[in-house]
C-alpha atoms as a PDB file:
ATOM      1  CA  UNK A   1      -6.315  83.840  70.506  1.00  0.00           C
ATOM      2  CA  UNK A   2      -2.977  82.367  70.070  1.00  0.00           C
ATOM      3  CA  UNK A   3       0.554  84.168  69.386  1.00  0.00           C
ATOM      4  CA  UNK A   4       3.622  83.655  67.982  1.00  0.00           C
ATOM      5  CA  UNK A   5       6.177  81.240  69.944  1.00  0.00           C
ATOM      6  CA  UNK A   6       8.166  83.463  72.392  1.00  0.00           C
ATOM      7  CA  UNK A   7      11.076  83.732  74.928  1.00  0.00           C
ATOM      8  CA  UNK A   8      10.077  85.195  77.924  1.00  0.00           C
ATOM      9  CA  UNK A   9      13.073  86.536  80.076  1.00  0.00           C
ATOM     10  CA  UNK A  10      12.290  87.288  83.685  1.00  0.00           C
ATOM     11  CA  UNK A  11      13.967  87.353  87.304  1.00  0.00           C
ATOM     12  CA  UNK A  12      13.024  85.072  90.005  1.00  0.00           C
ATOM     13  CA  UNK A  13      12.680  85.169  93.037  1.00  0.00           C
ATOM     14  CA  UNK A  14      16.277  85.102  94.044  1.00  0.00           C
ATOM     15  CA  UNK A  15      17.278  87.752  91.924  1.00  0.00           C
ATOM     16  CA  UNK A  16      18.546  85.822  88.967  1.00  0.00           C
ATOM     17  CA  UNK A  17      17.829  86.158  85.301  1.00  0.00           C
ATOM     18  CA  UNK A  18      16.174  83.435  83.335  1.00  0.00           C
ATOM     19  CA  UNK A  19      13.922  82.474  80.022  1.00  0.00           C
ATOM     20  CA  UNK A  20      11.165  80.447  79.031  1.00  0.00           C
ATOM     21  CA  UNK A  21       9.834  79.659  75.324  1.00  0.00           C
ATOM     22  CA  UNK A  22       6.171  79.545  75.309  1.00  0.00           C
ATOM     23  CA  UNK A  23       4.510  78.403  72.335  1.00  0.00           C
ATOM     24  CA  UNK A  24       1.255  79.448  70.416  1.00  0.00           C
ATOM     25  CA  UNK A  25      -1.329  77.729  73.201  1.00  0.00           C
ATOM     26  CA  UNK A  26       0.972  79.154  76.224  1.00  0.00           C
ATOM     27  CA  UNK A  27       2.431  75.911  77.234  1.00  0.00           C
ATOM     28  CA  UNK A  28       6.306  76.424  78.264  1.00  0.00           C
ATOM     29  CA  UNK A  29       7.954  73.712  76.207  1.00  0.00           C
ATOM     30  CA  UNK A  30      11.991  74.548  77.398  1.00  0.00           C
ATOM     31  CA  UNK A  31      13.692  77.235  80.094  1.00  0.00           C
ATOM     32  CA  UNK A  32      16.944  78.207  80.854  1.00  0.00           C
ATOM     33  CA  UNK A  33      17.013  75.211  83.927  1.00  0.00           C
ATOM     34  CA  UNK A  34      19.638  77.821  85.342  1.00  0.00           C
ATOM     35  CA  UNK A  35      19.306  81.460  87.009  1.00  0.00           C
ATOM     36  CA  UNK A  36      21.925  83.348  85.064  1.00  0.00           C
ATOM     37  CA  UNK A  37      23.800  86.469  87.356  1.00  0.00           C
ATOM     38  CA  UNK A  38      22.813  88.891  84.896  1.00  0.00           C
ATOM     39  CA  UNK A  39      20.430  89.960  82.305  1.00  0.00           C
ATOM     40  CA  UNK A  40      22.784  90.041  79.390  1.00  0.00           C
ATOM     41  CA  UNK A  41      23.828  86.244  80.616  1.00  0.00           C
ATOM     42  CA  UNK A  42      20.218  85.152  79.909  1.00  0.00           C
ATOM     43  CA  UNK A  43      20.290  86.619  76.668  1.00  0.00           C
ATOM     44  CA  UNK A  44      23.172  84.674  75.254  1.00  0.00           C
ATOM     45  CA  UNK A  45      21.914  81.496  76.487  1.00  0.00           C
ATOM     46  CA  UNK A  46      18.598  82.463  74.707  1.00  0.00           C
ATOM     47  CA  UNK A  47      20.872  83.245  71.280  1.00  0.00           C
ATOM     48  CA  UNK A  48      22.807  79.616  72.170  1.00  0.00           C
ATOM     49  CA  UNK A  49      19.588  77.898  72.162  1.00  0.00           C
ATOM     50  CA  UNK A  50      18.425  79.833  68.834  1.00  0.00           C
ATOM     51  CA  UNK A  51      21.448  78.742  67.127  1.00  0.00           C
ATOM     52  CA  UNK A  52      23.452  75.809  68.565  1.00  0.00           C
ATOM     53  CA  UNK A  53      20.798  73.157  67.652  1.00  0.00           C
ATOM     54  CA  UNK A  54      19.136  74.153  64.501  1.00  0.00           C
ATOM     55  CA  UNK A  55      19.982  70.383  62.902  1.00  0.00           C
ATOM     56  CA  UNK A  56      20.193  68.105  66.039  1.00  0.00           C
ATOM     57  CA  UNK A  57      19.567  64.883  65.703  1.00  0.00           C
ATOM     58  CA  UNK A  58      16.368  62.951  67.467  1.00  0.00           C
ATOM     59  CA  UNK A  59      18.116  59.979  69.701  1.00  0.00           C
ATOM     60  CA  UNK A  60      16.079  57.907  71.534  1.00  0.00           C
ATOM     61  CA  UNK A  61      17.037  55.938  74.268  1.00  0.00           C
ATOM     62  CA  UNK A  62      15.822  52.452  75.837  1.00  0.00           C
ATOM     63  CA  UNK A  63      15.299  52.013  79.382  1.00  0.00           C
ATOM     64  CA  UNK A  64      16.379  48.514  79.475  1.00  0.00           C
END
């Protein structure tokens, strides 16, 4: 059964707040990368991602 695309929001392990999207098949495909102090802090970096990027361009880069 697969679901909707998701944010998960969750604390580690040292006590800070952080999110995960997880798509349709359950693989995480981006996360916070930072614990955030509070709850509310994770949030708004889950509405920045939502919004911020919505026509960014694909760049790619050589390694040479």
């Amino acid at each position: 059964m697969s679901t909707a695309p998701r944010f998960e929001l969750y604390q580690d392990k040292a006590g800070e707040w952080r999110w995960r999207l997880v798509v349709a098949n359950g693989n995480i495909i981006a996360d916070s990368g930072e614990g955030y102090a509070s709850k509310q802090g994770a949030k708004r970096g889950i509405e920045s991602v939502k919004s911020s990027a919505p026509e960014a361009a694909v760049v790619a880069t050589d390694a040479e």
